[in-house]
C-alpha atoms as a PDB file:
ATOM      1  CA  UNK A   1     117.898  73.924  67.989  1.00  0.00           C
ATOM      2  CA  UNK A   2     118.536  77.298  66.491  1.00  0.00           C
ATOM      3  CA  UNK A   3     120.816  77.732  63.450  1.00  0.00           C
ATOM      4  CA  UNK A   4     123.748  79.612  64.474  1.00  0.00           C
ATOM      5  CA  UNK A   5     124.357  83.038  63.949  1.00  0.00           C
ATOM      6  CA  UNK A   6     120.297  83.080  64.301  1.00  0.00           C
ATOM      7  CA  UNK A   7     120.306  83.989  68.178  1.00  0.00           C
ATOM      8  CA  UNK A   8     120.120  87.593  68.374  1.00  0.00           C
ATOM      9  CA  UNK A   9     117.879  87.907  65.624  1.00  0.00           C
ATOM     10  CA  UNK A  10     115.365  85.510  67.243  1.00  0.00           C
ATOM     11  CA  UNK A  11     115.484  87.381  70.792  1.00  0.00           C
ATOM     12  CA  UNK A  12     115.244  90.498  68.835  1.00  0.00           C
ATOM     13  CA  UNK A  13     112.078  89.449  66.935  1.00  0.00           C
ATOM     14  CA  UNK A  14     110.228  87.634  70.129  1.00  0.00           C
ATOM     15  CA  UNK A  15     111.333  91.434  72.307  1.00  0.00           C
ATOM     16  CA  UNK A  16     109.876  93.245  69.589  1.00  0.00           C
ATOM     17  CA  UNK A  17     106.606  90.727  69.748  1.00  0.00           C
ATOM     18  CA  UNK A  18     106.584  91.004  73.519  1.00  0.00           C
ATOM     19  CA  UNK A  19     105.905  94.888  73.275  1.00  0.00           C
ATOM     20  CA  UNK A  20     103.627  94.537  70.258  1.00  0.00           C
ATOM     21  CA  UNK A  21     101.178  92.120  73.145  1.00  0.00           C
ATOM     22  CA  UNK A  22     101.590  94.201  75.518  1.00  0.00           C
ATOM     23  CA  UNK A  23     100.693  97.560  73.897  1.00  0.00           C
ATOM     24  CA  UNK A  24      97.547  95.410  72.415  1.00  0.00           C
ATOM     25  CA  UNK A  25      96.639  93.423  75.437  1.00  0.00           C
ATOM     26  CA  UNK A  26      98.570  94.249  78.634  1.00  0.00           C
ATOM     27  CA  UNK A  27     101.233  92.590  80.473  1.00  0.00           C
ATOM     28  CA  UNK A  28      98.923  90.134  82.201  1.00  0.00           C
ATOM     29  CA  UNK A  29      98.358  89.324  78.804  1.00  0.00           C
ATOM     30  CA  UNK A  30     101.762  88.357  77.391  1.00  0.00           C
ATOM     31  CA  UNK A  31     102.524  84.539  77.695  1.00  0.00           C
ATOM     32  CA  UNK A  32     105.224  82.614  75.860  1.00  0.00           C
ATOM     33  CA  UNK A  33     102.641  81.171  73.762  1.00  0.00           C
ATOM     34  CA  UNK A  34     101.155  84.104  72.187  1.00  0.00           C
ATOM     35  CA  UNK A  35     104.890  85.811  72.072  1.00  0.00           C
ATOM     36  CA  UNK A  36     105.692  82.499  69.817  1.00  0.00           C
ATOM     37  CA  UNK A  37     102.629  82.978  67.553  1.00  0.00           C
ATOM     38  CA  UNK A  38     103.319  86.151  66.831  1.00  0.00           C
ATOM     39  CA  UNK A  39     107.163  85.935  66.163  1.00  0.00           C
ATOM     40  CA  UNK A  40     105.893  82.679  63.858  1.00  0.00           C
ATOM     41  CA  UNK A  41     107.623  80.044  66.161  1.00  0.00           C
ATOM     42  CA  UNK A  42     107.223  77.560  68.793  1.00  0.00           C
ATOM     43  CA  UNK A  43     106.910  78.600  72.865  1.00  0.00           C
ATOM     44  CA  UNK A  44     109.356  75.950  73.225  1.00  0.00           C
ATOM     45  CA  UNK A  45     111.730  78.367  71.720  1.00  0.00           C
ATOM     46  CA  UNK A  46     110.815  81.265  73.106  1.00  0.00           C
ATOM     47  CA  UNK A  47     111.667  79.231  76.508  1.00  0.00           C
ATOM     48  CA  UNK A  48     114.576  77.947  75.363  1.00  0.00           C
ATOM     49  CA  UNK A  49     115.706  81.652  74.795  1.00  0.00           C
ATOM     50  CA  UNK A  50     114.392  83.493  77.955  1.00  0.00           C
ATOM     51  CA  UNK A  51     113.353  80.460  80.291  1.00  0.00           C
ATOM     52  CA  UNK A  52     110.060  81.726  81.164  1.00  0.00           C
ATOM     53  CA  UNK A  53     107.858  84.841  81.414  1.00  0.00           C
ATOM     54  CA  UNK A  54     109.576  86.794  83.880  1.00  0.00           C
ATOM     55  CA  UNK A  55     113.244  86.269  81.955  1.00  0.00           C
ATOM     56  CA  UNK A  56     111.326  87.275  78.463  1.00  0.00           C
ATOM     57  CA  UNK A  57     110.233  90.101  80.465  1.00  0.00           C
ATOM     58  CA  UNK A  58     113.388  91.001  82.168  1.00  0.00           C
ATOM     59  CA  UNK A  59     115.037  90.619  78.632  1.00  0.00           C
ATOM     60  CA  UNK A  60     112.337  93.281  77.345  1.00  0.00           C
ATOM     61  CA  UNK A  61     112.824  95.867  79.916  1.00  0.00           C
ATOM     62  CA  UNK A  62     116.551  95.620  79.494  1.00  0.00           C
ATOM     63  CA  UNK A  63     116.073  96.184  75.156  1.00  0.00           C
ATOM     64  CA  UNK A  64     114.018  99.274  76.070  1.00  0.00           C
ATOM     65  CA  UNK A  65     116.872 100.520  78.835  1.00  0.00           C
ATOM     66  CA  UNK A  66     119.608  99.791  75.970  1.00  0.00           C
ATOM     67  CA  UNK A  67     117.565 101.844  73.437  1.00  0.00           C
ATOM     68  CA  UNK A  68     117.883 104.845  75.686  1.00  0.00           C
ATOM     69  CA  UNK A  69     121.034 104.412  76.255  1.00  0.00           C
ATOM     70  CA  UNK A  70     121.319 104.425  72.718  1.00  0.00           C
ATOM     71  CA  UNK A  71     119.721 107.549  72.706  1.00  0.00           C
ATOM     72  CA  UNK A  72     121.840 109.926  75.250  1.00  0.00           C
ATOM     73  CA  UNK A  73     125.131 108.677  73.457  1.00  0.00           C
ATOM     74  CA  UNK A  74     123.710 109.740  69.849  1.00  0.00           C
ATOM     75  CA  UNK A  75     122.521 112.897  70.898  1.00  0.00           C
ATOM     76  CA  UNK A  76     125.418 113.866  73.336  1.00  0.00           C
ATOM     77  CA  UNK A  77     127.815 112.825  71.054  1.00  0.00           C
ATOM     78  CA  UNK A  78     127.183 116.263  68.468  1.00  0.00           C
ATOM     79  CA  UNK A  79     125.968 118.491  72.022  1.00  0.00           C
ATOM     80  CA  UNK A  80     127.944 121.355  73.005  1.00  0.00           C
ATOM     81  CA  UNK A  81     129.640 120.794  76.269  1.00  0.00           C
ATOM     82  CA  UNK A  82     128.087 121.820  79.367  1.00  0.00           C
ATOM     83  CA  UNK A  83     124.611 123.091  79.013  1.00  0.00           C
ATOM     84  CA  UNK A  84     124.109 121.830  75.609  1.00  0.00           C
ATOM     85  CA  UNK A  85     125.200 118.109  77.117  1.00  0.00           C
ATOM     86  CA  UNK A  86     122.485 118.593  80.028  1.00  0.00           C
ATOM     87  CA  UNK A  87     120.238 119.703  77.127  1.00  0.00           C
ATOM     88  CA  UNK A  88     120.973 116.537  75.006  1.00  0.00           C
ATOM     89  CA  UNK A  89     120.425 114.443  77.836  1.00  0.00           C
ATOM     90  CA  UNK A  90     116.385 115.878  78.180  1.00  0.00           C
ATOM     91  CA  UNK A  91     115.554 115.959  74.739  1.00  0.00           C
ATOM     92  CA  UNK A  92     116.635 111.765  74.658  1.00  0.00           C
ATOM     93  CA  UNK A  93     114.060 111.018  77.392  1.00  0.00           C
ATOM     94  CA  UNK A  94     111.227 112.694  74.611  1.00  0.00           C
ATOM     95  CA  UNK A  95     112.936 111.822  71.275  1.00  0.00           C
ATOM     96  CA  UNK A  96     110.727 110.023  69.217  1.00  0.00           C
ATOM     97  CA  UNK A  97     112.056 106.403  69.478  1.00  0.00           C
ATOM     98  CA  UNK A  98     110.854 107.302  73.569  1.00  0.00           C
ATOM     99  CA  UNK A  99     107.366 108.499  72.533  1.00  0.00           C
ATOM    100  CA  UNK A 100     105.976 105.725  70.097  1.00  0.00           C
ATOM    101  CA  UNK A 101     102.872 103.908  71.979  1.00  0.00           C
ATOM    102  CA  UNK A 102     104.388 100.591  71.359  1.00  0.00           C
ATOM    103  CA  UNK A 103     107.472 101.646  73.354  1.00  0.00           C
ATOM    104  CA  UNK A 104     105.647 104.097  76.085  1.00  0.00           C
ATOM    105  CA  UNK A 105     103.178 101.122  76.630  1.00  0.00           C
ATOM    106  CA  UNK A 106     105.821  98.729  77.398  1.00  0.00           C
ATOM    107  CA  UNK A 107     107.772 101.474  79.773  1.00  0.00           C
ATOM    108  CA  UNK A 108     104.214 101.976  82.171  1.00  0.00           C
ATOM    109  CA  UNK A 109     103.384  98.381  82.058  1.00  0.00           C
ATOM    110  CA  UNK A 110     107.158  97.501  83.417  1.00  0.00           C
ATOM    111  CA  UNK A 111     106.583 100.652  85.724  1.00  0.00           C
ATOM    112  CA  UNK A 112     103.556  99.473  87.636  1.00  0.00           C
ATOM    113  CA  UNK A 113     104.651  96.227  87.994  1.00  0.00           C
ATOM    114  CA  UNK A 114     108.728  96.794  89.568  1.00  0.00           C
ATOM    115  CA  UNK A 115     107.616  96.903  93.326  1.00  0.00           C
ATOM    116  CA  UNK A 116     106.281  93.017  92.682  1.00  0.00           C
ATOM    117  CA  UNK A 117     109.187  91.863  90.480  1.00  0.00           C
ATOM    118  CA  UNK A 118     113.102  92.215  91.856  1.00  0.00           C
ATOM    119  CA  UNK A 119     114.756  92.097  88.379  1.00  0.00           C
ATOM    120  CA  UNK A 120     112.542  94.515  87.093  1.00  0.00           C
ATOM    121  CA  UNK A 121     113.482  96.607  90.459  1.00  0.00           C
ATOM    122  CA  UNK A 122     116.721  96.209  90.221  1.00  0.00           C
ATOM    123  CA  UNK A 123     116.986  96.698  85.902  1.00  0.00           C
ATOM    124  CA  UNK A 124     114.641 100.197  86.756  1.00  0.00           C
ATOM    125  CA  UNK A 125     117.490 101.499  89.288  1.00  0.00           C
ATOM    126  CA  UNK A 126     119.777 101.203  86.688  1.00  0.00           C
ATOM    127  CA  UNK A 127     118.186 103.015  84.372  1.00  0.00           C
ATOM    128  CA  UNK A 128     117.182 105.587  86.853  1.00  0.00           C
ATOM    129  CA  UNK A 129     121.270 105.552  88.618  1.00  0.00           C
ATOM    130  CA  UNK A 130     122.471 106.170  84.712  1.00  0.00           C
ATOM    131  CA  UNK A 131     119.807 109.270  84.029  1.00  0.00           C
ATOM    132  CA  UNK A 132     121.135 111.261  87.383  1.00  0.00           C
ATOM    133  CA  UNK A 133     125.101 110.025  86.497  1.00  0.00           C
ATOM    134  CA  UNK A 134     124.565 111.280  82.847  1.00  0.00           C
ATOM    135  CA  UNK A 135     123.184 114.486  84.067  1.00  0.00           C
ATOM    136  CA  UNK A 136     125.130 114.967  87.103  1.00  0.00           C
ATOM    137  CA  UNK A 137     128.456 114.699  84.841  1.00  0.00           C
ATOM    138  CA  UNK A 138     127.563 117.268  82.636  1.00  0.00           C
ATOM    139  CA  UNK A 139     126.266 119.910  85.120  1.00  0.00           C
ATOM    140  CA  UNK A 140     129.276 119.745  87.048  1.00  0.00           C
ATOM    141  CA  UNK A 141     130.870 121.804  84.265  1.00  0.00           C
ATOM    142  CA  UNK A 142     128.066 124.105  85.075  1.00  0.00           C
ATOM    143  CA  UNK A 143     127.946 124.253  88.774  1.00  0.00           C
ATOM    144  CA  UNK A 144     129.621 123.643  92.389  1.00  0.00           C
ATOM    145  CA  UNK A 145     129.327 119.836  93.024  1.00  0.00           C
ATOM    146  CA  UNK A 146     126.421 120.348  95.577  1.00  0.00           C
ATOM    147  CA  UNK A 147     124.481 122.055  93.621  1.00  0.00           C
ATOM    148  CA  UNK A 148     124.844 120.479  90.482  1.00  0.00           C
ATOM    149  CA  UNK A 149     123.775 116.944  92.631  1.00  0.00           C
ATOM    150  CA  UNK A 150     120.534 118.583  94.304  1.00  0.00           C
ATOM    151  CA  UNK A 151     119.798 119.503  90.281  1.00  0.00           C
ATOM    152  CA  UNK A 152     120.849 116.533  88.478  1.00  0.00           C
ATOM    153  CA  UNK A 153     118.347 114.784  91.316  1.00  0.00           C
ATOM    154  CA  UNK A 154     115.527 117.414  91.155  1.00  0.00           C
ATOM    155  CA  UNK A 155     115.717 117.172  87.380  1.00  0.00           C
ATOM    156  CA  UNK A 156     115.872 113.335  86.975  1.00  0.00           C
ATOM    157  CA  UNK A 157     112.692 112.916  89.323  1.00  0.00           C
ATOM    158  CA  UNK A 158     111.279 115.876  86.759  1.00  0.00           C
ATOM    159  CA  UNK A 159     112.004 114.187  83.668  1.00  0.00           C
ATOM    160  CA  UNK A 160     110.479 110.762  84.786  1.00  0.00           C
ATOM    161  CA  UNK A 161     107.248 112.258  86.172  1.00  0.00           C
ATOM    162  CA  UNK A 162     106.288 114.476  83.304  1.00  0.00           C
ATOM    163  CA  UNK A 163     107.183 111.794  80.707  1.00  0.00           C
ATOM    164  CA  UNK A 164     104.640 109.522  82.567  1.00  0.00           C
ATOM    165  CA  UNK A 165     102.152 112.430  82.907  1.00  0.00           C
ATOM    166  CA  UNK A 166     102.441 113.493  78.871  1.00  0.00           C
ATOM    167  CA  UNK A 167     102.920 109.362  77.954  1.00  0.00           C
ATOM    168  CA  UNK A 168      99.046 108.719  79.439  1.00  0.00           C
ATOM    169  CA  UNK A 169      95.823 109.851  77.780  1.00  0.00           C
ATOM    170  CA  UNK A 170      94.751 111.871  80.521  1.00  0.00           C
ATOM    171  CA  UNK A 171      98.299 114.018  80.883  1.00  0.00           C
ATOM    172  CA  UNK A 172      96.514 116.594  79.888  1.00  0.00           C
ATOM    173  CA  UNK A 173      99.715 117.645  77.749  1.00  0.00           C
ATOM    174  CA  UNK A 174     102.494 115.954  75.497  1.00  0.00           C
ATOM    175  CA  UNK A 175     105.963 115.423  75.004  1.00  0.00           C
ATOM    176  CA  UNK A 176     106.883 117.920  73.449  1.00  0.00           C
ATOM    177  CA  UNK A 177     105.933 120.228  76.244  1.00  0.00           C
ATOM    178  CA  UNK A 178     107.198 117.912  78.759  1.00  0.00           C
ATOM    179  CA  UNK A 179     110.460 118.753  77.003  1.00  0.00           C
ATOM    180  CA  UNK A 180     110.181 122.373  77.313  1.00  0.00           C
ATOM    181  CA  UNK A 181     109.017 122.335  80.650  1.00  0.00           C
ATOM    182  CA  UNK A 182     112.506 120.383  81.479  1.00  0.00           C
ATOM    183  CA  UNK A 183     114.372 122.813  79.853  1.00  0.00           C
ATOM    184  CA  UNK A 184     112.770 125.442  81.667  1.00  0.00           C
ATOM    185  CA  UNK A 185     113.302 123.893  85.122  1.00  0.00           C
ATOM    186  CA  UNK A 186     117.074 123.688  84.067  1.00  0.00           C
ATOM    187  CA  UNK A 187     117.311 126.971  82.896  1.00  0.00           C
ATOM    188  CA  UNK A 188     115.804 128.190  85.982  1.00  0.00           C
ATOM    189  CA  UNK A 189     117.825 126.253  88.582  1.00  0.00           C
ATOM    190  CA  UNK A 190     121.273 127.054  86.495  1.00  0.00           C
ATOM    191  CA  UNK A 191     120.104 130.823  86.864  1.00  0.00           C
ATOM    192  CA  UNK A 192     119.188 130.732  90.456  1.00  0.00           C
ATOM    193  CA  UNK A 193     122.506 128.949  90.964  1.00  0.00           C
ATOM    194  CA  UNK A 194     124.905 131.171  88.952  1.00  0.00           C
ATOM    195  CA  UNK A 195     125.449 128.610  86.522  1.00  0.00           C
ATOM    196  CA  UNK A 196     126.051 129.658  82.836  1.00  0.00           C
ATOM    197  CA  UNK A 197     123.296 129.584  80.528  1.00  0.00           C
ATOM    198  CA  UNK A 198     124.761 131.825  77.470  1.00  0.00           C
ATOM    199  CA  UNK A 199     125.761 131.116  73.980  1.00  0.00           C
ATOM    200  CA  UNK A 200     123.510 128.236  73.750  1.00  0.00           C
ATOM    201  CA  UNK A 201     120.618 127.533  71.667  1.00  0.00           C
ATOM    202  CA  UNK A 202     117.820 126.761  74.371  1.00  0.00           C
ATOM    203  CA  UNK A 203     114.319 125.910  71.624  1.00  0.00           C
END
């Protein structure tokens, strides 16, 4: 059995070895076994832990979901309110703990495969629920409630589709424009709208 006290730090280290197999060899890939070897312990642990694949799996989807959390509450924590919360809210979805290719391979791998696997589906809609919550919160300080939903929408679908575009070799451009391209399509539907976009440093 596991010393106590050692729990967390033992799910942390087989997570971290889940997404280390499946940037190197793919999902199919990733069995209990090989997560063991590489963490330097038994798959009988890594069972006792997670039960089987799909809960080390689940477990893995939900680290990466709490490290962006992680993310919008460090970086709207110091934003400006209003625009520069909306702002702070982008630039998490392409900060640099988001853009590593350990972490973007385990994001497209858990992508392609939540249509086949219901606690993948239903971890996903959480993450995707808190991204148009997050932003429609902060533009309703911005605009009329309507508008600021149709927004908060139009920009969450945004933000997911040009990370995956600039997160695969053939994007044909990177995060960091994906980022300015989001700010762009806020600034522009916050100006169409009448919502304010002065006194705020947009680069």
């Amino acid at each position: 059995m596991p010393k106590r006290g050692m729990e967390p730090i033992r799910q942390r280290q087989f997570i971290e070895a889940t997404l280390q197999i499946i940037h190197e060899q793919g999902l199919h890939e990733t069995t209990l076994a090989r997560v063991g070897r590489r963490a330097g312990a038994s798959p009988g642990l890594v069972a006792h832990y997670f039960g089987d694949k799909s809960g080390l799996l689940a477990a893995t989807l939900r680290h990466l979901a709490r490290e962006l959390a992680r993310e919008y509450r460090e970086r709207r924590r110091t934003a400006e309110p209003g625009l520069g919360q909306v702002l702070a809210i982008i630039d998490a979805n392409f900060a640099p703990s988001q853009s590593g290719a350990v972490v973007v391979s385990g994001w497209l791998s858990f992508w392609a495969q939540v249509n086949h696997h219901p606690e993948l589906a239903r971890i996903q809609r959480i993450v995707t629920r808190r991204l148009e919550s997050n932003l429609l919160h902060a533009l309703r300080g911005l605009l009329a409630r309507e508008d600021a939903r149709h927004v908060a929408e139009g920009l969450g679908v945004m933000i997911d589709g040009l990370w995956l575009r600039a997160s695969m070799r053939t994007g044909g451009f990177d995060i960091s424009q994906a980022r300015e391209l989001a700010r762009d399509y806020l600034i522009s539907q916050l100006r169409l709208r009448g919502g304010e976009t002065q006194n705020v440093r947009i680069a």
